[in-house]
N, C-alpha and C. Protein backbone atom coordinates (compact mmCIF):
# COMPACT_ATOMS: atom_id res chain seq x y z
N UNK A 1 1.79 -19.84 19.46
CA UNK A 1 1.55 -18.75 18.55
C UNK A 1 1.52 -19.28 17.12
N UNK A 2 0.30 -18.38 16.84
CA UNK A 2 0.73 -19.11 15.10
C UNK A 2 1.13 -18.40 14.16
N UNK A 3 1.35 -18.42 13.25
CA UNK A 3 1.50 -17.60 11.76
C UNK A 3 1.18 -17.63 10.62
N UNK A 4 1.14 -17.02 9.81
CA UNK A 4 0.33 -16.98 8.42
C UNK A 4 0.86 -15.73 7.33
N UNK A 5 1.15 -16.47 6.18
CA UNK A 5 1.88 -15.20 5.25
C UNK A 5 0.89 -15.48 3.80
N UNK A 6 0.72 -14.88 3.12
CA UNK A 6 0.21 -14.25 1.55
C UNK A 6 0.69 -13.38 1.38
N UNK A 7 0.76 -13.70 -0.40
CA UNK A 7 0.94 -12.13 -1.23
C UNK A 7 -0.06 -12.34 -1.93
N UNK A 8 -0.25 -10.80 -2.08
CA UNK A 8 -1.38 -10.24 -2.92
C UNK A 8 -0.81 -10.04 -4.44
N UNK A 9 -1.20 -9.85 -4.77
CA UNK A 9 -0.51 -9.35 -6.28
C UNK A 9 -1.79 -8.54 -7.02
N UNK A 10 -1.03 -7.25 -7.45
CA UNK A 10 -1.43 -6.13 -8.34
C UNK A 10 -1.20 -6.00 -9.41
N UNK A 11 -1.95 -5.55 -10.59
CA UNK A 11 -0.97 -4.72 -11.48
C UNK A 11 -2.32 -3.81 -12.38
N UNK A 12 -1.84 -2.46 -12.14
CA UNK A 12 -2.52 -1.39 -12.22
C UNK A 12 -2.46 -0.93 -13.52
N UNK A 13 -3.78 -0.34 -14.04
CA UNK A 13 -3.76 -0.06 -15.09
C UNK A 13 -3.26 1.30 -15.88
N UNK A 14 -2.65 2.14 -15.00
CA UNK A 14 -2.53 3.43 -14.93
C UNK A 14 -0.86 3.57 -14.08
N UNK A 15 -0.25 4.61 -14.04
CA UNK A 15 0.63 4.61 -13.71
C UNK A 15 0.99 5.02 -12.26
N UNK A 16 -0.21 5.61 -11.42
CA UNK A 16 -0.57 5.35 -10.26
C UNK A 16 -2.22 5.56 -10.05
N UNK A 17 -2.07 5.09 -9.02
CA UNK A 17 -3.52 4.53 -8.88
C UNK A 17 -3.40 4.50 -6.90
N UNK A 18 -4.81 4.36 -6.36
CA UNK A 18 -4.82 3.97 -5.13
C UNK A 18 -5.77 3.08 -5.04
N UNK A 19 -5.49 1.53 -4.11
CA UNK A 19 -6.61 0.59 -4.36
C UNK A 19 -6.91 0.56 -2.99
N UNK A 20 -8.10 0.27 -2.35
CA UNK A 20 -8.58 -0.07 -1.26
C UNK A 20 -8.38 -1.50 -1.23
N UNK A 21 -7.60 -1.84 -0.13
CA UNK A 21 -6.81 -3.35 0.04
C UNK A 21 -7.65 -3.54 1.20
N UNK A 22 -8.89 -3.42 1.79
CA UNK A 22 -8.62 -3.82 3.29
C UNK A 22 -9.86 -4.73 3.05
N UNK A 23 -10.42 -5.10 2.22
CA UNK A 23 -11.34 -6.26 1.93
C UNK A 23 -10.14 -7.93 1.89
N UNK A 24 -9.33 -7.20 0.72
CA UNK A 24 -8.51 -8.45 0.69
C UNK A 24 -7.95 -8.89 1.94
N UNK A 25 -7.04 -7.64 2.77
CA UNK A 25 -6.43 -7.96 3.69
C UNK A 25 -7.47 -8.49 5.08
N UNK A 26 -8.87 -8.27 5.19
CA UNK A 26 -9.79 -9.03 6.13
C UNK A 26 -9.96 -10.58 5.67
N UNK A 27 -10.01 -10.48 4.51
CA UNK A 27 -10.06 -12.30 3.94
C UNK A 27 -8.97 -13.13 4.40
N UNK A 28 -7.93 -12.58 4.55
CA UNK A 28 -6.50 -12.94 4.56
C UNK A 28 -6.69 -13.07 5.84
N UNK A 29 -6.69 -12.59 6.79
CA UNK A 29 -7.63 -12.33 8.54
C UNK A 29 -7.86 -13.58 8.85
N UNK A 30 -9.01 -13.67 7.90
CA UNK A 30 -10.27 -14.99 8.05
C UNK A 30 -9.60 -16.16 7.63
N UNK A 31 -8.93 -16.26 6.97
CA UNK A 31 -7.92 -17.73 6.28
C UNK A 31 -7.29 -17.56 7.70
N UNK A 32 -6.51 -16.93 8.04
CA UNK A 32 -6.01 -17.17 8.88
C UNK A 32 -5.63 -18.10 10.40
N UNK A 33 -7.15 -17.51 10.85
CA UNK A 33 -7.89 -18.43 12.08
C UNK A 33 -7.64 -17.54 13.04
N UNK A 34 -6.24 -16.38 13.12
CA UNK A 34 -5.93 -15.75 14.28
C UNK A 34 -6.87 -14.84 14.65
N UNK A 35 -7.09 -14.95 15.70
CA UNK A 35 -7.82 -14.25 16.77
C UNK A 35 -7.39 -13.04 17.20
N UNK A 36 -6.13 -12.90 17.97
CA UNK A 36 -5.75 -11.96 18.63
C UNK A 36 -4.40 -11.85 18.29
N UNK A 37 -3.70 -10.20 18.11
CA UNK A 37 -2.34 -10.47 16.97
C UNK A 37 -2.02 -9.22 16.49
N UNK A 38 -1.10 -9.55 15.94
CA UNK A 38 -1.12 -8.19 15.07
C UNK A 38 -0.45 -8.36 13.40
N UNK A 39 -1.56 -7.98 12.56
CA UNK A 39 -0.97 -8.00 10.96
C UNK A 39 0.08 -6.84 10.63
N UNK A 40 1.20 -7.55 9.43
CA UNK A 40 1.96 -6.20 9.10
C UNK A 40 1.27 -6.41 7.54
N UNK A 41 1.43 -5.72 6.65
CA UNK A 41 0.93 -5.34 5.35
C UNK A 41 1.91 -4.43 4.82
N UNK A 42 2.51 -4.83 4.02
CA UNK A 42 3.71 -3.97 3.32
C UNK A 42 4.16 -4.75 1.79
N UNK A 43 4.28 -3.18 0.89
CA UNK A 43 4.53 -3.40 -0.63
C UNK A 43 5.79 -4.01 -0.30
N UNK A 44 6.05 -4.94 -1.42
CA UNK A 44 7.38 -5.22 -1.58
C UNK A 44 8.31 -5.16 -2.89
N UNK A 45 7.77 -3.66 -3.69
CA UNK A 45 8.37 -3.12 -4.42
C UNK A 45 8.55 -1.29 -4.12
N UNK A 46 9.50 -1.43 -4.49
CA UNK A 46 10.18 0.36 -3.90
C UNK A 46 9.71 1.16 -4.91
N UNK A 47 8.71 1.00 -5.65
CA UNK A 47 7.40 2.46 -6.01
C UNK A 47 6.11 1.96 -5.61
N UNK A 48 5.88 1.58 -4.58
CA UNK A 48 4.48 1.19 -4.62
C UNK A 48 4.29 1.44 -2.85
N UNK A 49 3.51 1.59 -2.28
CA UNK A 49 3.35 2.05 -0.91
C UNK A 49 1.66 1.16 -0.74
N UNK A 50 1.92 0.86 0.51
CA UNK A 50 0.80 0.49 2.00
C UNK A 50 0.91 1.69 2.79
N UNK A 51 -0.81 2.12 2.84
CA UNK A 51 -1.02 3.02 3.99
C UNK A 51 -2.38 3.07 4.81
N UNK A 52 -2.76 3.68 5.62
CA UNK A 52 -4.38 3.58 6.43
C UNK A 52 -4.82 5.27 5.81
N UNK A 53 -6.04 5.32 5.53
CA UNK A 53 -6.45 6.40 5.55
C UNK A 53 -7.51 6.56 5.40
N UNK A 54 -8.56 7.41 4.72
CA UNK A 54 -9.98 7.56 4.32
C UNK A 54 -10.09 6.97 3.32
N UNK A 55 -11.27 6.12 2.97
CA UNK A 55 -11.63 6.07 1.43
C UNK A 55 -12.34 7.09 0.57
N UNK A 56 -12.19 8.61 0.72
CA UNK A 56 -12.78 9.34 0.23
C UNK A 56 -12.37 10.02 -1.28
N UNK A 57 -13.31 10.21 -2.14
CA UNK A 57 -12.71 10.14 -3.68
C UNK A 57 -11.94 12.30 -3.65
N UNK A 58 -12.24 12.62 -3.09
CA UNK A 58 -11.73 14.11 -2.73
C UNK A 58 -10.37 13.47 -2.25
N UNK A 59 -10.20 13.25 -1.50
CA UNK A 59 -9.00 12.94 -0.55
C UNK A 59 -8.07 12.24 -1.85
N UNK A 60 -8.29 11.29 -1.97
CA UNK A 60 -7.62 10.52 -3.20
C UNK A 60 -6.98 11.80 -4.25
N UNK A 61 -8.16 12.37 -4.86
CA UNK A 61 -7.35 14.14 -5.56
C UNK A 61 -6.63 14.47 -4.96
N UNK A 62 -6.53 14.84 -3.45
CA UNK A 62 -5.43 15.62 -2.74
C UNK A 62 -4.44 14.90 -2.54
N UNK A 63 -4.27 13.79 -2.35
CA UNK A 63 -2.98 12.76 -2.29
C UNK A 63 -2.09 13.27 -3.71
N UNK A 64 -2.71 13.03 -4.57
CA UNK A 64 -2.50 12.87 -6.39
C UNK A 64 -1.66 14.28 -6.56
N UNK A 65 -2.32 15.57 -6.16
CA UNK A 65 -2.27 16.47 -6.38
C UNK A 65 -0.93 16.87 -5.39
N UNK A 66 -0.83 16.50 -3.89
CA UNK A 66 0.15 16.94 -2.70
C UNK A 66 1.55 16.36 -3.49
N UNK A 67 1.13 14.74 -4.00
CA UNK A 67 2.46 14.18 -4.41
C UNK A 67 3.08 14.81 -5.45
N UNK A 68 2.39 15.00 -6.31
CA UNK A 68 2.73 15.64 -7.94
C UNK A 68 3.58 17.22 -8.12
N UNK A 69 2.94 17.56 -6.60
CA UNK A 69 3.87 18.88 -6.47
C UNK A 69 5.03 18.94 -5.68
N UNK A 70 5.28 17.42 -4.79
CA UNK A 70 6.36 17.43 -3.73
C UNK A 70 7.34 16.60 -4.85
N UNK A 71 6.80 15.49 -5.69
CA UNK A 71 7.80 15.00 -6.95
C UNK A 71 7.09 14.75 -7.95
N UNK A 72 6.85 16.05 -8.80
CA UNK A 72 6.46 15.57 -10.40
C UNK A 72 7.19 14.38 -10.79
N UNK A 73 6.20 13.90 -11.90
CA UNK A 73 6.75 12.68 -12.93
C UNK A 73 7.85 13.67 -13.79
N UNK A 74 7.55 14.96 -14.26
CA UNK A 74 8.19 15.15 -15.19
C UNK A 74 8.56 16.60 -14.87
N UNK A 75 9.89 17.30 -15.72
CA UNK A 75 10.15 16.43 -16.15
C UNK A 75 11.27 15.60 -15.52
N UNK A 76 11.50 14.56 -16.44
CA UNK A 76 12.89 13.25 -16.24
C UNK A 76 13.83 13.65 -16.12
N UNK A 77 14.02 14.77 -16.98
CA UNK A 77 15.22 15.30 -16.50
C UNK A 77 16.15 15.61 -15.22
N UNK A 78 15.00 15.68 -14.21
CA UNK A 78 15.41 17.02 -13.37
C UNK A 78 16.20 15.87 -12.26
N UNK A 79 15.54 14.86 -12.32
CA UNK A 79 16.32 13.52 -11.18
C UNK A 79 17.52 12.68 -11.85
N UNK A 80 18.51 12.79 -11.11
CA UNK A 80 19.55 12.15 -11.57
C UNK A 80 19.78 10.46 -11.47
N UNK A 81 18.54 10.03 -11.02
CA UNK A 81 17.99 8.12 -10.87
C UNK A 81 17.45 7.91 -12.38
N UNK A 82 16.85 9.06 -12.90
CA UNK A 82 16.10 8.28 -14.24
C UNK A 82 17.09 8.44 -14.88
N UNK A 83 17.67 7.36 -16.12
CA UNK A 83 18.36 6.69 -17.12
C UNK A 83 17.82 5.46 -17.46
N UNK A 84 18.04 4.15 -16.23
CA UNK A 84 17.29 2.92 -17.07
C UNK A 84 15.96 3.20 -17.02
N UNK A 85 15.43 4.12 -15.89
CA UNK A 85 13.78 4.01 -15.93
C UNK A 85 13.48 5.57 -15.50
N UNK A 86 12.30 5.98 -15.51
CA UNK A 86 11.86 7.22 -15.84
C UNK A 86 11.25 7.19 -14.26
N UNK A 87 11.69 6.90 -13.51
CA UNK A 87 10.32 6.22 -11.61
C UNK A 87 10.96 7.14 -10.72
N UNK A 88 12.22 8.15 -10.96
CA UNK A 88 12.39 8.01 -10.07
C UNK A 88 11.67 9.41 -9.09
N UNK A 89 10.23 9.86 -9.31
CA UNK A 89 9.14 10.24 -8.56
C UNK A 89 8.62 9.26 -7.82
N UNK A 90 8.52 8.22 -8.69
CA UNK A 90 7.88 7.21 -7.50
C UNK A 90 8.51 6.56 -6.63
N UNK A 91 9.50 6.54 -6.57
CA UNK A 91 10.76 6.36 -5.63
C UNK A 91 10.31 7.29 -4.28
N UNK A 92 10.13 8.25 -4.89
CA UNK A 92 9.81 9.76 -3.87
C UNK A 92 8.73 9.46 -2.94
N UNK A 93 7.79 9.48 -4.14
CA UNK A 93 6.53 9.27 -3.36
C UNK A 93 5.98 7.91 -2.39
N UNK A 94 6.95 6.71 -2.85
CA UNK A 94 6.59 5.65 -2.43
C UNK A 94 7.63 6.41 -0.49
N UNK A 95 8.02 6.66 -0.72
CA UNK A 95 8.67 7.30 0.74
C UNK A 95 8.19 7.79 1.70
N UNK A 96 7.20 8.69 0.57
CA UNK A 96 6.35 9.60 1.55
C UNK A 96 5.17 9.12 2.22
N UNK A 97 4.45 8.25 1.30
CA UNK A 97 3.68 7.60 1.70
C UNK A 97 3.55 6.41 2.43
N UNK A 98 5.22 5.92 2.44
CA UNK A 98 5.39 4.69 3.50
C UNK A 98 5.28 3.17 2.89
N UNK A 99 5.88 2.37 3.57
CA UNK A 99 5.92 0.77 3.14
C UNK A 99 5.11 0.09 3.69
N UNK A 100 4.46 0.14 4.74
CA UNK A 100 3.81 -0.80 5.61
C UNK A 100 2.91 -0.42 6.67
N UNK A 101 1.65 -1.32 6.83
CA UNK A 101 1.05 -0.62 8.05
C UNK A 101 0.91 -2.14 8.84
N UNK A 102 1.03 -1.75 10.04
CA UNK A 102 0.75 -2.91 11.25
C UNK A 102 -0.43 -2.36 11.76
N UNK A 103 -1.56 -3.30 12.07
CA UNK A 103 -2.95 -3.45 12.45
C UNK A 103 -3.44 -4.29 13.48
N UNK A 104 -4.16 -4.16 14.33
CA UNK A 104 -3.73 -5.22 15.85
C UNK A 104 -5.37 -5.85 15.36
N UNK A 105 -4.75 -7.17 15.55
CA UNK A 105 -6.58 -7.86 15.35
C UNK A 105 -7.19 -8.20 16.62
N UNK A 106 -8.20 -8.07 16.85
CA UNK A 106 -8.61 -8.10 17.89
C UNK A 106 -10.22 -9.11 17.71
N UNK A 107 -10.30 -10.09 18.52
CA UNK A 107 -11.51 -10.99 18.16
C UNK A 107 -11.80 -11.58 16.78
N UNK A 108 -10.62 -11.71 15.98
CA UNK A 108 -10.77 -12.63 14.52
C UNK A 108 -10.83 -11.04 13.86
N UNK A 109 -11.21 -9.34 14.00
CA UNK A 109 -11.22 -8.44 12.90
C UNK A 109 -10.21 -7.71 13.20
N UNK A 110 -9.69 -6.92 12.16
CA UNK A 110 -9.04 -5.92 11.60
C UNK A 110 -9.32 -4.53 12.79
N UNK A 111 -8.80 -4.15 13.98
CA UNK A 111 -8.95 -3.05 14.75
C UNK A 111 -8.72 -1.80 14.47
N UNK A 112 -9.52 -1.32 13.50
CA UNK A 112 -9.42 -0.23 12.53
C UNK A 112 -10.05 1.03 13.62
N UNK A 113 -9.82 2.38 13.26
CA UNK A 113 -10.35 3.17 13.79
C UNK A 113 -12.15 3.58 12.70
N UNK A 114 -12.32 4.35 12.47
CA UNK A 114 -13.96 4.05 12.28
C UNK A 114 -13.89 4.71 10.59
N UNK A 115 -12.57 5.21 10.36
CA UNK A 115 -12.83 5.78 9.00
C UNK A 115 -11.30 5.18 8.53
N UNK A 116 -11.09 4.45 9.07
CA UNK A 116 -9.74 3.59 8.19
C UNK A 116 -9.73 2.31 7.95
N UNK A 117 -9.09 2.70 6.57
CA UNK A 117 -9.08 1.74 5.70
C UNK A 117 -7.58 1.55 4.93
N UNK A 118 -7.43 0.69 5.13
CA UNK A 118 -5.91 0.14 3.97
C UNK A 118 -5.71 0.47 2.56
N UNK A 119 -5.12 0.66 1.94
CA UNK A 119 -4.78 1.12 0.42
C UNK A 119 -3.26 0.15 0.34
N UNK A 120 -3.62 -0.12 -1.44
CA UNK A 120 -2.35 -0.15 -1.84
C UNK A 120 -2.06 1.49 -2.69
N UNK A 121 -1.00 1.75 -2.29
CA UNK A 121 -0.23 3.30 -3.33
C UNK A 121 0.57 3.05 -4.66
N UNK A 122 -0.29 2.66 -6.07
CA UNK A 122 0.83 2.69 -6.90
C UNK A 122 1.47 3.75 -7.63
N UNK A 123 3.19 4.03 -7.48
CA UNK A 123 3.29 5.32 -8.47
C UNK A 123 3.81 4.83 -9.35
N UNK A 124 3.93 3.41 -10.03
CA UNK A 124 4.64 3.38 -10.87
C UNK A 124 4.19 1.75 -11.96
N UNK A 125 2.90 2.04 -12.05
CA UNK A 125 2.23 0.97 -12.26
C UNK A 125 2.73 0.18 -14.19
N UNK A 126 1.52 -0.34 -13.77
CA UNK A 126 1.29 -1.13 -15.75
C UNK A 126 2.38 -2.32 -15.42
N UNK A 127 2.24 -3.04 -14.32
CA UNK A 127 3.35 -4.33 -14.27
C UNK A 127 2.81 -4.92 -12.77
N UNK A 128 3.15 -5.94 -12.84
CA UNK A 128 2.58 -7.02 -11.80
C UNK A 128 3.41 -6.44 -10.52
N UNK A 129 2.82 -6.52 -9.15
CA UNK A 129 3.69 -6.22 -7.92
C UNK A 129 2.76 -7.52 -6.89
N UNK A 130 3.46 -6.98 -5.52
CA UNK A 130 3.30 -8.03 -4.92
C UNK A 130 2.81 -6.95 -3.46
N UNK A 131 1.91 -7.29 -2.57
CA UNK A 131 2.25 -7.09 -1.19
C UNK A 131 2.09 -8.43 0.01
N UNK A 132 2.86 -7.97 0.87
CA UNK A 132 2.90 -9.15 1.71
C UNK A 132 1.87 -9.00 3.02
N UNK A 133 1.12 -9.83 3.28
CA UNK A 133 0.28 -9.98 4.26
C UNK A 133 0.72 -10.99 5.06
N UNK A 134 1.21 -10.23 6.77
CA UNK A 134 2.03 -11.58 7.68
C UNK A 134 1.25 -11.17 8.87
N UNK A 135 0.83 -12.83 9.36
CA UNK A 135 -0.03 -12.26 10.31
C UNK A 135 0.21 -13.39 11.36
N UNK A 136 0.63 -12.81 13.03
CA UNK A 136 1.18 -13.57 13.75
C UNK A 136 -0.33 -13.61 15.16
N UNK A 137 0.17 -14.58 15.95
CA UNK A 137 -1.08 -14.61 17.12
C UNK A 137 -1.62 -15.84 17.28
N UNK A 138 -3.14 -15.56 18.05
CA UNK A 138 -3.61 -16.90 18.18
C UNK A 138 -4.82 -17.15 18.34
């Protein structure tokens, strides 16, 4: 069996944002050599989220919009985490939306269903992050 690890590294210009990761994470695939396997893909900062979903620019609004009403940014007040930093919505949201997705490769690609695609989730951007791409098999 073999293995293979990368990080990606982000840093968003906005204070969240959603990026379509699954170009990078197929390159990462292809370095690889593995064939048959399964990738995990997970942020490794606690406001920032990995997830599968549509790439649709509607959908993206409704994410923006579902989160903002389950944990506004503001105000700061209302969470008893903000003092050194003002995140702690994205704390929230990075929850909701999850840390990691596992993806089974199958013949050297990415075994996606026909409208999924990988994202990185940032809620708490304007600073460098990292995600980890680990990919085991053969």
């Amino acid at each position: 069996m073999k293995s293979y690890r990368k990080e990606l590294w982000f840093e968003t210009g906005q204070r969240r944002e959603l990026i379509n990761i699954t170009s990078n994470v197929s390159t990462c695939l292809a370095e690889s050599g593995i064939r048959e396997g399964l990738l995990l893909c997970n942020a490794m900062h606690i406001t920032a989220s990995v997830f599968i979903n549509d790439d649709e620019s509607g959908l993206h609004q409704d994410f923006e919009e579902w989160l903002e009403g389950l944990a506004p940014e503001k105000p700061y007040s209302r969470y008893r985490h903000n003092g050194y930093e003002d995140n702690a919505d994205a704390h929230l949201k990075r929850t909701i939306m999850g840390r990691e997705v596992v993806v089974a490769v199958t013949g050297g690609k990415l075994d996606l269903g026909p409208w999924e695609q990988i994202f990185y989730g940032e809620f708490d951007g304007k600073r460098r992050k990292r995600v980890l791409v680990k990919i085991i098999g053969e």
